[in-house]
Protein backbone atom coordinates (compact mmCIF):
# COMPACT_ATOMS: atom_id res chain seq x y z
CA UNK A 1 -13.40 -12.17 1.70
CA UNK A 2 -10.99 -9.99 0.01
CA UNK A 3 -7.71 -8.90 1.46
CA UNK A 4 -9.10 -5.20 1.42
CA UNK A 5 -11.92 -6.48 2.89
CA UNK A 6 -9.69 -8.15 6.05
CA UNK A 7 -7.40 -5.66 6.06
CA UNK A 8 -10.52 -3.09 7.02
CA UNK A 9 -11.70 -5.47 9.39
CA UNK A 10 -7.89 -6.03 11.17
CA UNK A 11 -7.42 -1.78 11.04
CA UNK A 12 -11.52 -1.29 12.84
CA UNK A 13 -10.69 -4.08 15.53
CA UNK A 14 -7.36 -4.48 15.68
CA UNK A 15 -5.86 -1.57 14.97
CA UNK A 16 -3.24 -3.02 12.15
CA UNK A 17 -2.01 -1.29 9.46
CA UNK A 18 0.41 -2.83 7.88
CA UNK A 19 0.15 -6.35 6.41
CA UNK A 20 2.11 -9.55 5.26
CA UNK A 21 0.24 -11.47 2.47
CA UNK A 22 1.84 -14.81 1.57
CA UNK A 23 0.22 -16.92 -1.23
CA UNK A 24 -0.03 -20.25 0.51
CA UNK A 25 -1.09 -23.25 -1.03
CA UNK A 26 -4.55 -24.30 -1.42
CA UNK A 27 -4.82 -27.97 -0.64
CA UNK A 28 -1.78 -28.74 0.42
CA UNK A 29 -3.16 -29.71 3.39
CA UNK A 30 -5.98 -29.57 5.55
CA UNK A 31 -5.06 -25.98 6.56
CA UNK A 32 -4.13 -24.76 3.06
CA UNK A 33 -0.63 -24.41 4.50
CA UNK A 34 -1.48 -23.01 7.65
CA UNK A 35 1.23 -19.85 7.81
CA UNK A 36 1.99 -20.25 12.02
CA UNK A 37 3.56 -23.80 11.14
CA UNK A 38 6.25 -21.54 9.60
CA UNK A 39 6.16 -18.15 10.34
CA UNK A 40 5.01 -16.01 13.59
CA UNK A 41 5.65 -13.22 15.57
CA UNK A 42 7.72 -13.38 18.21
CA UNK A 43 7.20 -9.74 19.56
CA UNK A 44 7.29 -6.61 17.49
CA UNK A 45 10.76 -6.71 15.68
CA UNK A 46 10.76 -10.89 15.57
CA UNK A 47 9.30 -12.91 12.73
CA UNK A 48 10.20 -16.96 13.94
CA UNK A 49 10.63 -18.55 10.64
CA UNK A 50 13.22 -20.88 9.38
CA UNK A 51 16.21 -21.16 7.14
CA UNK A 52 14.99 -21.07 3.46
CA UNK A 53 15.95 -24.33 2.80
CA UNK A 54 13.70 -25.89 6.00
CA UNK A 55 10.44 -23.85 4.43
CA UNK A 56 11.18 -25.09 1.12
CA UNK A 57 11.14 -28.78 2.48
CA UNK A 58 8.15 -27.76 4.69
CA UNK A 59 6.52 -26.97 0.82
CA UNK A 60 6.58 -22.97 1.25
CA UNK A 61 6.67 -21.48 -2.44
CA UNK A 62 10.31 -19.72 -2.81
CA UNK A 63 7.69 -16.28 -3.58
CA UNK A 64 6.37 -16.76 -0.08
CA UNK A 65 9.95 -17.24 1.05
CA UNK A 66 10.46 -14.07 -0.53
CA UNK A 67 8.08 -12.17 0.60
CA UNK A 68 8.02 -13.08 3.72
CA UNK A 69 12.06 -12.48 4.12
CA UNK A 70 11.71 -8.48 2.04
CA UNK A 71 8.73 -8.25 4.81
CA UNK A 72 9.26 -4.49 6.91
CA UNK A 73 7.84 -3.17 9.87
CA UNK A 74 4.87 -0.15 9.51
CA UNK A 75 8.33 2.41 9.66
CA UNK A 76 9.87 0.76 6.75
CA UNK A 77 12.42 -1.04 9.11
CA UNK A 78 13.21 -4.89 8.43
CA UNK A 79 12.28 -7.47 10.48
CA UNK A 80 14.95 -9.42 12.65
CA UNK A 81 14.60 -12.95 11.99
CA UNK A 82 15.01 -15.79 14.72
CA UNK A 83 15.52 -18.74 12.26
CA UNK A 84 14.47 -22.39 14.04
CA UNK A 85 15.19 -25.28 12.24
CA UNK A 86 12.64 -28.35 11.65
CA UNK A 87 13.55 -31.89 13.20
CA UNK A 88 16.85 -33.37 11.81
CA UNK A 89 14.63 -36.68 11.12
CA UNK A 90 11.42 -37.81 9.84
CA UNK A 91 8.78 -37.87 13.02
CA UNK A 92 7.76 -40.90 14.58
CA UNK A 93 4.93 -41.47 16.33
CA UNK A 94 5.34 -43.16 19.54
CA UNK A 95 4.05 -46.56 18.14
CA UNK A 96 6.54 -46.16 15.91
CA UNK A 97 4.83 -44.82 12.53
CA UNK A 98 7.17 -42.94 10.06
CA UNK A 99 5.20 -40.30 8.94
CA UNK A 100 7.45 -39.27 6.05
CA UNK A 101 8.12 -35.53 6.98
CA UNK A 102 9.57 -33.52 9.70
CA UNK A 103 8.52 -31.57 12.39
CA UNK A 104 8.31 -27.72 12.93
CA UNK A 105 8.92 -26.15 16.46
CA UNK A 106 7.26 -22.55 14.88
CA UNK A 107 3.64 -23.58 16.37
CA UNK A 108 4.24 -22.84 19.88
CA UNK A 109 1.68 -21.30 22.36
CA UNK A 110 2.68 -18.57 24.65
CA UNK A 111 1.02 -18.82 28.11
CA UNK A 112 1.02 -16.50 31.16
CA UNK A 113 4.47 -18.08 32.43
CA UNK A 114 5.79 -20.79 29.71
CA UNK A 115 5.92 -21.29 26.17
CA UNK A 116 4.96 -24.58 25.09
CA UNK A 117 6.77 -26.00 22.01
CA UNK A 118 6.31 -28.59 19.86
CA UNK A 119 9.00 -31.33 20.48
CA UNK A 120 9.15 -34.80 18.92
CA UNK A 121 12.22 -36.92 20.31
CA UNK A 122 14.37 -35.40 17.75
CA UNK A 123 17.93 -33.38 18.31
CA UNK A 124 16.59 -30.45 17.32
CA UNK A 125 14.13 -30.17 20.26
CA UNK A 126 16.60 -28.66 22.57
CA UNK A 127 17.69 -26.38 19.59
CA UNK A 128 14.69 -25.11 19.27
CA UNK A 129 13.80 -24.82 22.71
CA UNK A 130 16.88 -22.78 23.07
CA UNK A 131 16.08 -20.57 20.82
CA UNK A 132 12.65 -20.07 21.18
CA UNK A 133 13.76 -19.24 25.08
CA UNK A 134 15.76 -16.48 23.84
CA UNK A 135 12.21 -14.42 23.30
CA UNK A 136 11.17 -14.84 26.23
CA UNK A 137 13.54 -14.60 29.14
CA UNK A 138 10.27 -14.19 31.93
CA UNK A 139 9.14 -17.42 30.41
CA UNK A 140 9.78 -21.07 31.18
CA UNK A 141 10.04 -23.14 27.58
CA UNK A 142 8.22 -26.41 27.79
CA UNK A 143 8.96 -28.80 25.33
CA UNK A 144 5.27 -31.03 24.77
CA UNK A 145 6.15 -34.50 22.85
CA UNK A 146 3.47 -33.77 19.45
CA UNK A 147 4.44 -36.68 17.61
CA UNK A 148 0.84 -38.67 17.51
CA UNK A 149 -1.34 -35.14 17.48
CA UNK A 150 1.29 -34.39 14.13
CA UNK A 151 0.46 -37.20 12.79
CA UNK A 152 -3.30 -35.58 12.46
CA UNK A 153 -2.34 -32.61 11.65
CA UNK A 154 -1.98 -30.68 15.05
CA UNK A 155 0.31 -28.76 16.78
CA UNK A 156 0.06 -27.00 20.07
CA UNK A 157 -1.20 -23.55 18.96
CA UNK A 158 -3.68 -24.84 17.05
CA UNK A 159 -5.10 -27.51 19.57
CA UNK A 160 -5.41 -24.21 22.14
CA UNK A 161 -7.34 -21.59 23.12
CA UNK A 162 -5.99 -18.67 24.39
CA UNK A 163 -7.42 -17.03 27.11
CA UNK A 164 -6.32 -13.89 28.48
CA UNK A 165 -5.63 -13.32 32.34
């Protein structure tokens, strides 16, 4: 499918108009680079990202960095960015496997009352979960330890299903 193509079908059902495109990476993973491990709204004005230097260690091309940063709202306004680091270590699993890489907090899932993040025994957790809180004050943040579902790829948003109340 074409991005015309999705773009008509996000304006018919959706109602969008305006759109971010980001390159991605095919094959860098199983998700081609899946863009809500490092960028997603957080309500209307808020892209949740990172600090350049976190997406370029998280493999996001510095044109996607780009982009995404020069990215304005359908009235021309720029985004505010709310800029959540990735763990200060490597992840380990809880049976103690190194998996080489960090972890991003970005994938979070938004339910009726909480917001569940990804957390993985790292510093950064509370960081994250701190600052991820500041979105959404009518919210309780729950941190969910991720480490082994990581390790497969996973993350809470994309081991859920939302459904609306």
């Amino acid at each position: 499918m074409t991005q015309a193509q999705s773009e008509a079908i996000f304006t018919k059902y959706l109602g969008q108009t305006n759109f971010i495109w980001l390159d991605g990476q095919a094959g860098l993973d199983v998700t081609d680079q899946h863009i809500d491990g490092f960028a997603i709204f957080g309500n209307q004005n808020t892209i949740v990202t990172m600090e350049q230097n976190d997406l370029l260690d998280y493999d996001v091309k510095q044109s996607d960095i780009n982009k995404l940063y020069a990215a304005k709202r359908k009235d021309g306004t720029a985004y505010t960015f709310l800029k959540v680091p990735l763990t200060q270590n490597n992840v380990v699993t809880t049976n103690g496997t190194n998996l080489g890489y960090k972890g991003s907090y970005i994938n979070y899932y938004i339910a009726n009352n909480k917001v569940l993040v990804p957390n993985y025994n790292d510093p950064n957790d509370a960081v994250a979960n701190g600052l991820i809180q500041t979105l959404y004050p009518t919210r309780t943040v729950v941190g969910i330890d991720v480490r082994n579902l990581y390790e497969n790829g996973g993350m809470i948003h994309c081991v859920t299903q939302q459904q609306p109340q």
